[in-house]
N, C-alpha and C. Protein backbone atom coordinates (compact mmCIF):
# COMPACT_ATOMS: atom_id res chain seq x y z
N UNK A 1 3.94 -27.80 -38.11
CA UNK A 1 2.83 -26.87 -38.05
C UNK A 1 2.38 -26.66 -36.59
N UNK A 2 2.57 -27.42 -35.95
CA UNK A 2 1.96 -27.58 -34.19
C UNK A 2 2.76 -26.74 -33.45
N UNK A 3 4.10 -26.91 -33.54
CA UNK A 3 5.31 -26.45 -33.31
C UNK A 3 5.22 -24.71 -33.35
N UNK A 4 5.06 -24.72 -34.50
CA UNK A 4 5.10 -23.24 -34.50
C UNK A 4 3.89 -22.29 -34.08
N UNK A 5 2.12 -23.20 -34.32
CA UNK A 5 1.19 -22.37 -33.24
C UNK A 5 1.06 -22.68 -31.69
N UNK A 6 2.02 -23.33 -31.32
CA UNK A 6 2.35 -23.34 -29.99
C UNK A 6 3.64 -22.16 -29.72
N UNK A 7 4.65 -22.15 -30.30
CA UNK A 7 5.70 -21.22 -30.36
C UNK A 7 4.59 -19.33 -30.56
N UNK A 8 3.99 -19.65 -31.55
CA UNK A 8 2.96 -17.96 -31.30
C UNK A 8 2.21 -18.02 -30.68
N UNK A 9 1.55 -18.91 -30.45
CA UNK A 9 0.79 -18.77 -28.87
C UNK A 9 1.23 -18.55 -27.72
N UNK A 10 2.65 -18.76 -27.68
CA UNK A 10 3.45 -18.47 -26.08
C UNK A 10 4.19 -17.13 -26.45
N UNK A 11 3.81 -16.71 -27.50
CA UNK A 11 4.62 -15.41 -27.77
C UNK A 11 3.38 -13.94 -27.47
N UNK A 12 2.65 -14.94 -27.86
CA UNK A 12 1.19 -14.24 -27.47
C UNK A 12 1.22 -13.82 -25.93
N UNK A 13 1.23 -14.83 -25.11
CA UNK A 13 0.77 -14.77 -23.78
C UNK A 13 1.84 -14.24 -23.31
N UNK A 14 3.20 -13.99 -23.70
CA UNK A 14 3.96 -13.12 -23.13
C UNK A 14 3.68 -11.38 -23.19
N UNK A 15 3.11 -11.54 -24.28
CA UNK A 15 3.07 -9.99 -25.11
C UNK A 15 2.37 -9.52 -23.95
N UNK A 16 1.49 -10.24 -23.48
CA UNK A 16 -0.03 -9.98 -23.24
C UNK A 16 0.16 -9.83 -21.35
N UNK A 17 1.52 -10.78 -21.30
CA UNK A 17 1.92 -10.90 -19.64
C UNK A 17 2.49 -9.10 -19.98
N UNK A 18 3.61 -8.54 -20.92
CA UNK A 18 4.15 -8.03 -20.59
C UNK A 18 3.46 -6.37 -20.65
N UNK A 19 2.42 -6.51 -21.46
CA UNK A 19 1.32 -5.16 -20.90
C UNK A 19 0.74 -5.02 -20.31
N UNK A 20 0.72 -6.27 -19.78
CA UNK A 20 -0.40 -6.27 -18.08
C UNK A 20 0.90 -5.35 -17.31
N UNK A 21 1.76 -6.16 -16.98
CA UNK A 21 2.95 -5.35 -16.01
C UNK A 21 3.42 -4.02 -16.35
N UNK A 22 3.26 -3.93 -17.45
CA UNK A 22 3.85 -2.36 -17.97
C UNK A 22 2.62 -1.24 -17.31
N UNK A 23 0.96 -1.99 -17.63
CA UNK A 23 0.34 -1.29 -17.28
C UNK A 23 0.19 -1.26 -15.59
N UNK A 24 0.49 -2.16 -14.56
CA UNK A 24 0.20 -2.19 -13.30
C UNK A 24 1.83 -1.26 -12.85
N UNK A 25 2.36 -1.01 -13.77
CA UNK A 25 3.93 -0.55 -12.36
C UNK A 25 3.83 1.26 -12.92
N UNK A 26 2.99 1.99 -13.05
CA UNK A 26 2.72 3.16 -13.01
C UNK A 26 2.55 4.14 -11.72
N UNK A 27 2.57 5.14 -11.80
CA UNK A 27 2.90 5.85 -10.09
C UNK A 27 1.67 6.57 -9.80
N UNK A 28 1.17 6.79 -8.91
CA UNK A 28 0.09 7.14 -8.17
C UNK A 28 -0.82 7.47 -8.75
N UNK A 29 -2.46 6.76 -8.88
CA UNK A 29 -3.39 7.43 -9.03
C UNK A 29 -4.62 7.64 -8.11
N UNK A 30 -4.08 7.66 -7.07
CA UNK A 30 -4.85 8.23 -5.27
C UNK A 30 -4.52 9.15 -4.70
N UNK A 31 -3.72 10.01 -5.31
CA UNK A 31 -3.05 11.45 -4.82
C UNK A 31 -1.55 10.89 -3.73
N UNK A 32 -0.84 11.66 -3.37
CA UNK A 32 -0.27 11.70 -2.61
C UNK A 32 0.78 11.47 -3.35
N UNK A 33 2.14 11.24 -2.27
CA UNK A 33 3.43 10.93 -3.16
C UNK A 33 3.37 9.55 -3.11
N UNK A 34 4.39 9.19 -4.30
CA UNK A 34 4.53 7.42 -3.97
C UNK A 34 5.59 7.36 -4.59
N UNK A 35 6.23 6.15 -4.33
CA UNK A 35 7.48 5.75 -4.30
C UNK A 35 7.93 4.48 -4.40
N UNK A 36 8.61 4.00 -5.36
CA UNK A 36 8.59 2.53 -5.80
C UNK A 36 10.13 2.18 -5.36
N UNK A 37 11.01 3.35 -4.90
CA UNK A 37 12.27 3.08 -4.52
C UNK A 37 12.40 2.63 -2.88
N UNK A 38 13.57 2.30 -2.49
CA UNK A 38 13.79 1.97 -1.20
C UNK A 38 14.10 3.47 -0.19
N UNK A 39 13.46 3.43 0.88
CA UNK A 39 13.39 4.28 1.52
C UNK A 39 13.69 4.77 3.31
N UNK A 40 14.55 5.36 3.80
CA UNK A 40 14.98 4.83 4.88
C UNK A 40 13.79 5.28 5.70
N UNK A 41 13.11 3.85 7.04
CA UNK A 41 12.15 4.03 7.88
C UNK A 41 12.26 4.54 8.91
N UNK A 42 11.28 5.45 9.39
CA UNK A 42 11.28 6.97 10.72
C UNK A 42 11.02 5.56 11.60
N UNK A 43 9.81 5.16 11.36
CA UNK A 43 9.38 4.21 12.62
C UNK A 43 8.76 2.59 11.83
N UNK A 44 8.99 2.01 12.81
CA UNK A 44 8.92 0.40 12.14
C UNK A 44 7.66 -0.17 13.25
N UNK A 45 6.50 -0.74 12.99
CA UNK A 45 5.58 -1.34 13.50
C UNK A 45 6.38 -2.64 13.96
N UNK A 46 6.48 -3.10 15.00
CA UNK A 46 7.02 -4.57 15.32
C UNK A 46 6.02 -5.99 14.43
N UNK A 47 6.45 -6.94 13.75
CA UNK A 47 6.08 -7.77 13.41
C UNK A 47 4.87 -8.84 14.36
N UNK A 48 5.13 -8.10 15.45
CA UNK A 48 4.34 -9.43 16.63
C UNK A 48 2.80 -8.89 16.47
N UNK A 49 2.72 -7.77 15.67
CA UNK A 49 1.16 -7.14 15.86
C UNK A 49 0.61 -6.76 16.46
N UNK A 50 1.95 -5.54 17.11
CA UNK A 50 1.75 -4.38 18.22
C UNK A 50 1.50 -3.25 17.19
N UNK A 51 0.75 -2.68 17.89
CA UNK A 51 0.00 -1.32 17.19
C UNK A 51 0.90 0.24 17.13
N UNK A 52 2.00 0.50 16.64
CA UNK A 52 2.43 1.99 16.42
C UNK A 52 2.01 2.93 17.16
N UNK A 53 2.94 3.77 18.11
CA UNK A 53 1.91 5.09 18.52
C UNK A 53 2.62 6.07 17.41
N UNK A 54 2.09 6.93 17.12
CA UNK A 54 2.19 7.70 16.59
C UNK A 54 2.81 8.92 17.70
N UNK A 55 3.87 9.46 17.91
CA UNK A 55 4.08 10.64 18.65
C UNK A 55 3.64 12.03 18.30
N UNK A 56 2.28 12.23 18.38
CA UNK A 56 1.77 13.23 17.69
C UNK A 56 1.71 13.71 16.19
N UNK A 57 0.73 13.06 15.22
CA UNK A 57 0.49 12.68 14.30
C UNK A 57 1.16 13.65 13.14
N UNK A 58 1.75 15.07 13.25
CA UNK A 58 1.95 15.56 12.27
C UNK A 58 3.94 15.23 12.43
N UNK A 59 4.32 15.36 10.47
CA UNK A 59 5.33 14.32 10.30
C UNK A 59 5.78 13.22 11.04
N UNK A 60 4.96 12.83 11.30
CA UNK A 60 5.13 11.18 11.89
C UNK A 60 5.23 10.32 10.43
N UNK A 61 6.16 9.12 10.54
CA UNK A 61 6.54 7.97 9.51
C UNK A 61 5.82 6.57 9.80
N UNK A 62 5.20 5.90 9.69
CA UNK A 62 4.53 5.07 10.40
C UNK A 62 4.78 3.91 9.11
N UNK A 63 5.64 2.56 9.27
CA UNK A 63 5.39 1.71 8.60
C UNK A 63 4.80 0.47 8.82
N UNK A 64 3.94 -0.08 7.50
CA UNK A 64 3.13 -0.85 7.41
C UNK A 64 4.09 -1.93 6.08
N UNK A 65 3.67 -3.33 6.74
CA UNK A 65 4.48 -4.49 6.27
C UNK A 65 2.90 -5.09 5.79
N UNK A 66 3.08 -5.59 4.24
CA UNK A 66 2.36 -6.48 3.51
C UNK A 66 3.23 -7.67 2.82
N UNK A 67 2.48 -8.53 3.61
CA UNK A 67 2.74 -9.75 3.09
C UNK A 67 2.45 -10.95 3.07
N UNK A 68 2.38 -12.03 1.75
CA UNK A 68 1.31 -13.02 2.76
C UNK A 68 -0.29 -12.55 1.90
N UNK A 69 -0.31 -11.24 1.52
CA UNK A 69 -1.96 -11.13 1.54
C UNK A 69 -2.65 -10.43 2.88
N UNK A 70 -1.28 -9.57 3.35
CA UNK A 70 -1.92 -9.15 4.92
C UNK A 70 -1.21 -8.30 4.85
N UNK A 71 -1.51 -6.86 6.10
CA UNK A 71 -0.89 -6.01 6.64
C UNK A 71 -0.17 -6.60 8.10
N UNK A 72 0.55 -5.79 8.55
CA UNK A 72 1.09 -5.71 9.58
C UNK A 72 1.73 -4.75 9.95
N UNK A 73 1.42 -3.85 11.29
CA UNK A 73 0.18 -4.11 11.91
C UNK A 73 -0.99 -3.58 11.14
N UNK A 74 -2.20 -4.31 11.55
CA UNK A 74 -3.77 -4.03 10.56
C UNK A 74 -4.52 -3.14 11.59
N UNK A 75 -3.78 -2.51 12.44
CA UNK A 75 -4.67 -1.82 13.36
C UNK A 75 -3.23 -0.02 13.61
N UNK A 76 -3.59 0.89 13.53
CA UNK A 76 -2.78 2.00 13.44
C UNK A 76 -3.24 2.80 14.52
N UNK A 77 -2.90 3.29 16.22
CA UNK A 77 -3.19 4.25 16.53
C UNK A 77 -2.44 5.78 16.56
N UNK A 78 -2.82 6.41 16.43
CA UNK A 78 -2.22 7.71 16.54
C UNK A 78 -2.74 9.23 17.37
N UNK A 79 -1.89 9.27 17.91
CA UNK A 79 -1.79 10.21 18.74
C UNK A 79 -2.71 11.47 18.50
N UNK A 80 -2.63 11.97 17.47
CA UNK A 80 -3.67 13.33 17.33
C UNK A 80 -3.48 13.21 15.62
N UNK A 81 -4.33 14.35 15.12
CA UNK A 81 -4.78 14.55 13.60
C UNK A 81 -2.81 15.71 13.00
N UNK A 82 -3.38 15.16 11.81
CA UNK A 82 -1.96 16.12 11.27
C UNK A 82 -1.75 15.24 10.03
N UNK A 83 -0.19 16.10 9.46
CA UNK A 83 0.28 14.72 8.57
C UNK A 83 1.15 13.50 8.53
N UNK A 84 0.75 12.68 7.99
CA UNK A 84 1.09 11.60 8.36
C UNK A 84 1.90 10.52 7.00
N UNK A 85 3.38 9.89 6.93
CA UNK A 85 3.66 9.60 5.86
C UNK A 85 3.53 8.05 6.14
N UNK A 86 3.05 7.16 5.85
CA UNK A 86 2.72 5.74 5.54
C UNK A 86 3.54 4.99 4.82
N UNK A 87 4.94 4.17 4.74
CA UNK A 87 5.46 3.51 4.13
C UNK A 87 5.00 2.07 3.88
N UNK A 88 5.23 1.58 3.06
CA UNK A 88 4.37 0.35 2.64
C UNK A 88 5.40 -0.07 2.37
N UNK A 89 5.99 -1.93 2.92
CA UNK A 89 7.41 -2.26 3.03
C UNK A 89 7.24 -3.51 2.41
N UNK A 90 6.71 -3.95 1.13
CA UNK A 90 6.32 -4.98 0.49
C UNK A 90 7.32 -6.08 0.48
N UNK A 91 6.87 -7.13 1.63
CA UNK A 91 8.23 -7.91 1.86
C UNK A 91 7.67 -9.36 0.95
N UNK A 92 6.64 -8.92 0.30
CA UNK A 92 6.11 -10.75 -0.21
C UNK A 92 6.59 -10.76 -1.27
N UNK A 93 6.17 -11.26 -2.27
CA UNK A 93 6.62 -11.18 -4.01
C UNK A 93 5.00 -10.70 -4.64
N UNK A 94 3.85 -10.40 -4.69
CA UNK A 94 3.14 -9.84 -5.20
C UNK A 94 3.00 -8.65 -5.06
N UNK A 95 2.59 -7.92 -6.07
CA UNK A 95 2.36 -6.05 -6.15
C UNK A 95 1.38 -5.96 -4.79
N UNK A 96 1.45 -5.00 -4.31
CA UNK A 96 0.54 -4.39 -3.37
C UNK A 96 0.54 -2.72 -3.39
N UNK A 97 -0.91 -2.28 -2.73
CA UNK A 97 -0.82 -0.66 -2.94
C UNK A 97 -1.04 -0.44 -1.49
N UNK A 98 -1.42 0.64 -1.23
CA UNK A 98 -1.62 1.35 0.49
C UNK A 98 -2.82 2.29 0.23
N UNK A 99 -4.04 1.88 0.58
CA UNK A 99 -4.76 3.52 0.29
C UNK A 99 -5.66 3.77 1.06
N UNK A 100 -5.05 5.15 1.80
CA UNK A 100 -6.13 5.19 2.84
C UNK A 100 -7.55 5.41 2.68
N UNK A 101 -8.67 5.62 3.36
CA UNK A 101 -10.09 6.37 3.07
C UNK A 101 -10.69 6.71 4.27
N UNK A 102 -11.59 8.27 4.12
CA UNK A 102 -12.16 8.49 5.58
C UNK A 102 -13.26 7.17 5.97
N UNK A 103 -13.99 6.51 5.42
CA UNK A 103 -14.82 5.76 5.39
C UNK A 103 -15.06 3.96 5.46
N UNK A 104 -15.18 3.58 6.18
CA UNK A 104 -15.42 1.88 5.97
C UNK A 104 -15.70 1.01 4.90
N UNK A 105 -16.93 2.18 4.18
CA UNK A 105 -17.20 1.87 2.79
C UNK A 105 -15.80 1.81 1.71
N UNK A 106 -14.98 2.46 1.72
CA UNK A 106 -13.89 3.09 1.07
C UNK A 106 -14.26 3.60 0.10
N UNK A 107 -15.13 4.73 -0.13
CA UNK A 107 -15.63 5.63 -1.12
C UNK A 107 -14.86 6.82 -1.20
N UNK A 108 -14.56 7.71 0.13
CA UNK A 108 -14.27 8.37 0.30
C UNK A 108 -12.44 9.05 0.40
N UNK A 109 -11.99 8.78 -0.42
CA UNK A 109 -10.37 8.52 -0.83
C UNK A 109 -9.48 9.79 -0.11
N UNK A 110 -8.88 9.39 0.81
CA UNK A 110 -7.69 10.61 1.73
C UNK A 110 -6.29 10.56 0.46
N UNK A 111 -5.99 9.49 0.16
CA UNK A 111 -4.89 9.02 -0.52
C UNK A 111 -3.90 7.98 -0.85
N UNK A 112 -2.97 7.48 -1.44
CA UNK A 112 -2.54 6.06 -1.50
C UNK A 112 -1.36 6.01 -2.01
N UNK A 113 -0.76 5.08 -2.42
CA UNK A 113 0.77 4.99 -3.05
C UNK A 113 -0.12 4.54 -4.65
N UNK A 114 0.67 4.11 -5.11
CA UNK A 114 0.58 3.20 -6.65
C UNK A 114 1.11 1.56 -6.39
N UNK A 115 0.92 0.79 -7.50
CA UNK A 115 2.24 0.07 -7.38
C UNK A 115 3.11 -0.52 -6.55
N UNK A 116 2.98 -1.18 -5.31
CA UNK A 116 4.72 -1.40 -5.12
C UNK A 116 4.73 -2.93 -5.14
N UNK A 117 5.81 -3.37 -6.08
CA UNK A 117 6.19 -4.55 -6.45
C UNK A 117 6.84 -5.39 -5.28
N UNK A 118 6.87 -6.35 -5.10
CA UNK A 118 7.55 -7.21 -3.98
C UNK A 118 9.26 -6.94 -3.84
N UNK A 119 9.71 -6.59 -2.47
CA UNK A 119 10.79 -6.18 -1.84
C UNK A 119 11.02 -4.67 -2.30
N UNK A 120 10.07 -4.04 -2.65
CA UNK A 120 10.18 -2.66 -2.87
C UNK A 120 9.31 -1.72 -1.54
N UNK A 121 9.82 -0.54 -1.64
CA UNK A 121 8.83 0.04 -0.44
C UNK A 121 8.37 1.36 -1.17
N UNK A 122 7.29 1.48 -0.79
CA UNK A 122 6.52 3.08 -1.25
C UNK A 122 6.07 4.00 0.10
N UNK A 123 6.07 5.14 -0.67
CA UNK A 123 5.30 6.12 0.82
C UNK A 123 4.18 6.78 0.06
N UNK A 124 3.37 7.25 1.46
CA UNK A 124 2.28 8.30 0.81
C UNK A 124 1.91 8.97 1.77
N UNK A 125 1.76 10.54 1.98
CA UNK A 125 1.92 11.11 3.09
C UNK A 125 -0.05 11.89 2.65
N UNK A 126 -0.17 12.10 3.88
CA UNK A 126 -2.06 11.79 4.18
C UNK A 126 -1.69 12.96 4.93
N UNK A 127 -3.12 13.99 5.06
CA UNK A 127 -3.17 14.98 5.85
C UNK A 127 -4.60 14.09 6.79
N UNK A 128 -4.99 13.82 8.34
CA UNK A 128 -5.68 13.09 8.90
C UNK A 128 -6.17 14.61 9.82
N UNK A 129 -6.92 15.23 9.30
CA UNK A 129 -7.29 16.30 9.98
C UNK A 129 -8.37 16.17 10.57
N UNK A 130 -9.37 14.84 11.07
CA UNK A 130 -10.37 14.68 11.52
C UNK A 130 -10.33 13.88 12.85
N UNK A 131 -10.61 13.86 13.94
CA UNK A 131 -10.20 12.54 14.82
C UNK A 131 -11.44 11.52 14.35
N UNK A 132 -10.84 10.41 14.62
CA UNK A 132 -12.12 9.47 14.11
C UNK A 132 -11.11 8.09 13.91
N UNK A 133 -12.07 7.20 12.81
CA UNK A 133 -11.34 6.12 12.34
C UNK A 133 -11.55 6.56 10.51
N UNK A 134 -10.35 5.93 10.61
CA UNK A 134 -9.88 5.94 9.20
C UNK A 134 -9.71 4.43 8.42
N UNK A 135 -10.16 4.11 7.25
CA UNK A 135 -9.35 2.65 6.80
C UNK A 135 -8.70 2.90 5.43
N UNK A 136 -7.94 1.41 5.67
CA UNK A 136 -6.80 1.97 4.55
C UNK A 136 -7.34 -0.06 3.67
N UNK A 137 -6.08 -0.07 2.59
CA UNK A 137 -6.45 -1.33 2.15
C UNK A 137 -6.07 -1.54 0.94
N UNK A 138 -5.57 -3.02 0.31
CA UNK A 138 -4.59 -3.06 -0.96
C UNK A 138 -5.45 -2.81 -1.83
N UNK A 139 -5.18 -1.77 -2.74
CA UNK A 139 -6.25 -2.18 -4.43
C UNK A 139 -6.54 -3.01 -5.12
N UNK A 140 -5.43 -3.30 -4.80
CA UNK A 140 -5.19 -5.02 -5.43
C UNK A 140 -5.99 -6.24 -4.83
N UNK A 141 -5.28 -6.31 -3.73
CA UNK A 141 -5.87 -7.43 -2.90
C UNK A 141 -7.65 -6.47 -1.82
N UNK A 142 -8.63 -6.09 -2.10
CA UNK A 142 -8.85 -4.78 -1.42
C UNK A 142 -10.10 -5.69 -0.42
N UNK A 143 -10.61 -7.16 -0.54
CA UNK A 143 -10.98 -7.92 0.37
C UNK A 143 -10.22 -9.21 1.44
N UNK A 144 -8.86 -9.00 0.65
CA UNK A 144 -7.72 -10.05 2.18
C UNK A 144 -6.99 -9.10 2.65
N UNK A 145 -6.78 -7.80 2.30
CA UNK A 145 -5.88 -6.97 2.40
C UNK A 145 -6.24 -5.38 3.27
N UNK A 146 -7.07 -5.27 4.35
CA UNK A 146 -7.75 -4.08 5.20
C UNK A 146 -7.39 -3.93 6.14
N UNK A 147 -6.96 -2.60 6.40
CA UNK A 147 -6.76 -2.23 8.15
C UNK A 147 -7.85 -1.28 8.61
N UNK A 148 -7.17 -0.62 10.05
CA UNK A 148 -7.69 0.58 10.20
C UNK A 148 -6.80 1.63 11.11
N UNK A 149 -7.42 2.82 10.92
CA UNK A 149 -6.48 3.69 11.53
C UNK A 149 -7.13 4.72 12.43
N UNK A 150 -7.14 4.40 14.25
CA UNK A 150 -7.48 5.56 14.90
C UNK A 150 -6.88 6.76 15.30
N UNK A 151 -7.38 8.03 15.43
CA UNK A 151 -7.07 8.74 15.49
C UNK A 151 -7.70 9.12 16.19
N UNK A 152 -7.27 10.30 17.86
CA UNK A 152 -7.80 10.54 18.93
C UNK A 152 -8.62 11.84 18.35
């Protein structure tokens, strides 16, 4: 008798693991494109936590590495306003998202990826038509996980 409400109880918590995941690996609900496939990178932020220039912000590729519970680099400058595509290069093993906002508060939503599962990469391409600062930040993780992004 033990045997078997331990056997449905672990059948339980699978059920229950496996609609959590069904429901977290869905595709964008922050606008923009996103992308759960592998994707070849325009420009690569160096790991040492040097800051990207952007060569004049419209179609510029700018990638951002999460992992750990962190970005890298957590600081983005860019050259002038335009559009801008953001790859998110999820090198850890937990889901992470990318989403930018005009605001500190993060009320104010520019756009984001969905989803991207560990060793997967996503994009999301942002129109940054304001000079200013911008922040971005995981949904998931959305207090270990914040950058920011200037724009001249």
């Amino acid at each position: 008798m033990m045997r078997r409400l331990t056997l449905a109880a672990l059948a339980c918590g699978l059920a229950v693991l496996a609609l959590a995941a069904a429901a977290c690996d869905g595709g964008s609900s922050y606008g923009g494109s996103s992308s759960a496939s592998p994707t070849r990178p325009a420009a690569t932020a160096a790991a040492s936590g040097t800051t990207p220039q952007a060569g004049g912000a419209q179609g510029q590729t700018v990638t951002v590495v999460a992992k750990d519970f962190s970005f890298t680099p957590d600081e983005v400058k860019l050259s002038g306003t335009g559009s801008v595509t953001f790859m998110l290069d999820n090198q850890g093993s937990a889901p992470h998202t990318f989403t930018v906002y005009r605001d500190e508060e993060h009320t104010q939503l520019v756009g984001g990826t969905g989803n991207v599962s560990g060793g997967q990469k996503g994009t999301v391409t942002v129109t940054l038509d304001k000079s200013g600062d911008y922040y971005f930040r995981c949904e998931i993780h959305p207090t270990q996980m914040q950058g920011e992004i200037k724009v001249p």
